[in-house]
N, C-alpha and C. Protein backbone atom coordinates (compact mmCIF):
# COMPACT_ATOMS: atom_id res chain seq x y z
N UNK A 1 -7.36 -1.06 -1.46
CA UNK A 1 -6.14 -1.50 -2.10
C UNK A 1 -6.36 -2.90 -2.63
N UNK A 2 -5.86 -3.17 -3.54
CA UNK A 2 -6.18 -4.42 -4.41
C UNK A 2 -4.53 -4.65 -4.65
N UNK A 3 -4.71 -5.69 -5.62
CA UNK A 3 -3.35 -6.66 -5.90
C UNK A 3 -2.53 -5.45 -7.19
N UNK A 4 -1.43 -5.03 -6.84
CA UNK A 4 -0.40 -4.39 -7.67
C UNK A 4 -0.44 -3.04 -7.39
N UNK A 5 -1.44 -2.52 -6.53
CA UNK A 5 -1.83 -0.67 -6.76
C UNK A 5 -1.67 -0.39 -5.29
N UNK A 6 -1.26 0.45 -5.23
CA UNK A 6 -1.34 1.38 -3.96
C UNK A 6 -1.84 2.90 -4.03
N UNK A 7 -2.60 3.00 -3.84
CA UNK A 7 -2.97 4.91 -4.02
C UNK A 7 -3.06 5.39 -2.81
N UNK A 8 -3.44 6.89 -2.83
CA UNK A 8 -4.03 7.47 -1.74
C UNK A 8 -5.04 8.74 -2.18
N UNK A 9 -6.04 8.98 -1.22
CA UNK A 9 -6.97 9.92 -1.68
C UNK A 9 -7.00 11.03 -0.90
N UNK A 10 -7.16 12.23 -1.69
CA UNK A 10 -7.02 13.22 -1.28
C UNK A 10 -7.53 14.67 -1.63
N UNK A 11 -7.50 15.67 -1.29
CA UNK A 11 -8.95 16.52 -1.87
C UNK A 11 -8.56 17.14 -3.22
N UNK A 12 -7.33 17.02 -4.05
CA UNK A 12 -7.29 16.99 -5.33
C UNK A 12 -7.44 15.68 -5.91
N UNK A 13 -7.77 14.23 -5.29
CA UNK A 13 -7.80 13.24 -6.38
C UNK A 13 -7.06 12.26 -6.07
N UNK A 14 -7.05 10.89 -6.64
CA UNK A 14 -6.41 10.00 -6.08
C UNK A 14 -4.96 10.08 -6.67
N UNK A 15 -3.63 9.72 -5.52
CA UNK A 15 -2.32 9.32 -6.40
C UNK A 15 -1.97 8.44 -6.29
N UNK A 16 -1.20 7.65 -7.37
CA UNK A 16 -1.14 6.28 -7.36
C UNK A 16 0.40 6.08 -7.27
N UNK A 17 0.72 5.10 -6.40
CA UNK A 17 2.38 5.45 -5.91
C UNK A 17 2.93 3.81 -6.59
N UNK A 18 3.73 4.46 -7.71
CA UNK A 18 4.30 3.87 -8.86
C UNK A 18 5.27 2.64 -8.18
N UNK A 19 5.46 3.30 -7.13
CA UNK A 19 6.97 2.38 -6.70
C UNK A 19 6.52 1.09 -5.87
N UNK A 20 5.71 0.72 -5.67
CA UNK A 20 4.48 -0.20 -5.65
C UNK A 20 3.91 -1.02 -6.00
N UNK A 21 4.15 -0.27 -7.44
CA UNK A 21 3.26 -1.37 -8.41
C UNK A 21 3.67 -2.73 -8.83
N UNK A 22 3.26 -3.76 -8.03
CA UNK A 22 3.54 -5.16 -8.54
C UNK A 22 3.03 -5.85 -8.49
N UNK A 23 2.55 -6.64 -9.87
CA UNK A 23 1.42 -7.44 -9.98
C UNK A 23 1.19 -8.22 -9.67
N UNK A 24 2.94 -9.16 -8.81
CA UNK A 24 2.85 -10.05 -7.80
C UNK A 24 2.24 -10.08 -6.25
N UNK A 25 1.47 -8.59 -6.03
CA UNK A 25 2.24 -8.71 -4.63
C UNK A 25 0.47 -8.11 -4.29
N UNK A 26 -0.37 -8.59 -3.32
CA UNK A 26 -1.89 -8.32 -2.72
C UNK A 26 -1.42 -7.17 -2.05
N UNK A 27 -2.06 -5.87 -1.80
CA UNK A 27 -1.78 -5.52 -0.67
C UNK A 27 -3.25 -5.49 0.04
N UNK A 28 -3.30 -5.60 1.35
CA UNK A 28 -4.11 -6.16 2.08
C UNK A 28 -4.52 -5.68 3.13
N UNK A 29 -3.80 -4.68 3.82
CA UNK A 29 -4.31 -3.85 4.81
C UNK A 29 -3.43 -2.85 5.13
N UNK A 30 -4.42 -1.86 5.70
CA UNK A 30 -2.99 -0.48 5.98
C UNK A 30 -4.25 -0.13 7.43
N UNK A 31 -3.05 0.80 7.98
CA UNK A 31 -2.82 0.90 9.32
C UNK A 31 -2.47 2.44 9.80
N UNK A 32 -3.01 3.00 10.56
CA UNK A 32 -2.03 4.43 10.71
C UNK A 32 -2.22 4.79 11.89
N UNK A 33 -1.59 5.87 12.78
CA UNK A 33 -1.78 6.09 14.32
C UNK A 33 -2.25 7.44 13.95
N UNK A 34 -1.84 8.07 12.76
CA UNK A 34 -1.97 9.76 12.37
C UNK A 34 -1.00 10.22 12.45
N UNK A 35 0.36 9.73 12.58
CA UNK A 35 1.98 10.04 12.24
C UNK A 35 2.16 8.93 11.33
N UNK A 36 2.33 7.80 11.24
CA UNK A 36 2.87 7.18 10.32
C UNK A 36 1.79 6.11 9.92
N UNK A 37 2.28 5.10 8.73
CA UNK A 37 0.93 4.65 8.03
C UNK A 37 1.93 3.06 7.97
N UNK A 38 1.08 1.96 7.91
CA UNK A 38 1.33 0.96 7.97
C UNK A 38 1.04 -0.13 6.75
N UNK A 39 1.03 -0.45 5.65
CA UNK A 39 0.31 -1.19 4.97
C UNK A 39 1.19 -2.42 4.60
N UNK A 40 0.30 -3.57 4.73
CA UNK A 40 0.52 -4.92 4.53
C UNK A 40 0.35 -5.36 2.65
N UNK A 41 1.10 -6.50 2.62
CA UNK A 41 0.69 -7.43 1.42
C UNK A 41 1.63 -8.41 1.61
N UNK A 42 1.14 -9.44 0.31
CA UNK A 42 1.55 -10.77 0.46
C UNK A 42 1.85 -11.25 -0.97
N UNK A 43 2.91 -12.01 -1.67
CA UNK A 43 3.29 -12.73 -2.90
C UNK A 43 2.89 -14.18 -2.86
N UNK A 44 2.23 -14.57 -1.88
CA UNK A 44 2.13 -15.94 -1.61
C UNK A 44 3.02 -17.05 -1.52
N UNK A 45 4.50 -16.20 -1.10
CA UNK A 45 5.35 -16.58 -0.49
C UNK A 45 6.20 -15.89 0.53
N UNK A 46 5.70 -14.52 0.62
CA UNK A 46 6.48 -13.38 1.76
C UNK A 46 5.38 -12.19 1.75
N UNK A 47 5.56 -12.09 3.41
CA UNK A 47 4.51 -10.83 4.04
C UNK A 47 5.71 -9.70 3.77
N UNK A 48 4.91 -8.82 3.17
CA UNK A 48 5.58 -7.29 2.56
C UNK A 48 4.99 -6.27 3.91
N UNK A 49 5.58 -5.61 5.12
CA UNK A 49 5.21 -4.96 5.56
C UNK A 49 6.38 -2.99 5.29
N UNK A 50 5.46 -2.25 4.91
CA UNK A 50 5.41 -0.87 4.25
C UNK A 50 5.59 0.00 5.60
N UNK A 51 6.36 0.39 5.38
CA UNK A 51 5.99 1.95 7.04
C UNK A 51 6.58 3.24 6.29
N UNK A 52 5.78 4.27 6.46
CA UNK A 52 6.52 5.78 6.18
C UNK A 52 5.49 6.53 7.06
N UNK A 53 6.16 7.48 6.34
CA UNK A 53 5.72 9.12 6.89
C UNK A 53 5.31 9.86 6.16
């Protein structure tokens, strides 16, 4: 994951999740237990923390 994109990969191909996209914002790490997924980023003024299912 890089700065503005969020995707995910999968055995048809990568999808890129639109609602995401901001060119302000790093994302920086993701996280998962194998129920839910965790991913971080930052604007260089607020930590963006992401959780779903």
């Amino acid at each position: 994951m890089t700065g503005a994109a969020l995707s995910h990969i999968n055995p048809a191909g990568w999808y890129r999740y639109t609602q995401f996209a901001d060119p302000a914002i790093n994302y920086y790490g993701v996280w998962t237990d194998g129920r839910e997924v965790f991913v971080v980023g930052n604007d260089g003024r607020k930590t963006y923390i992401l959780h779903g299912k």
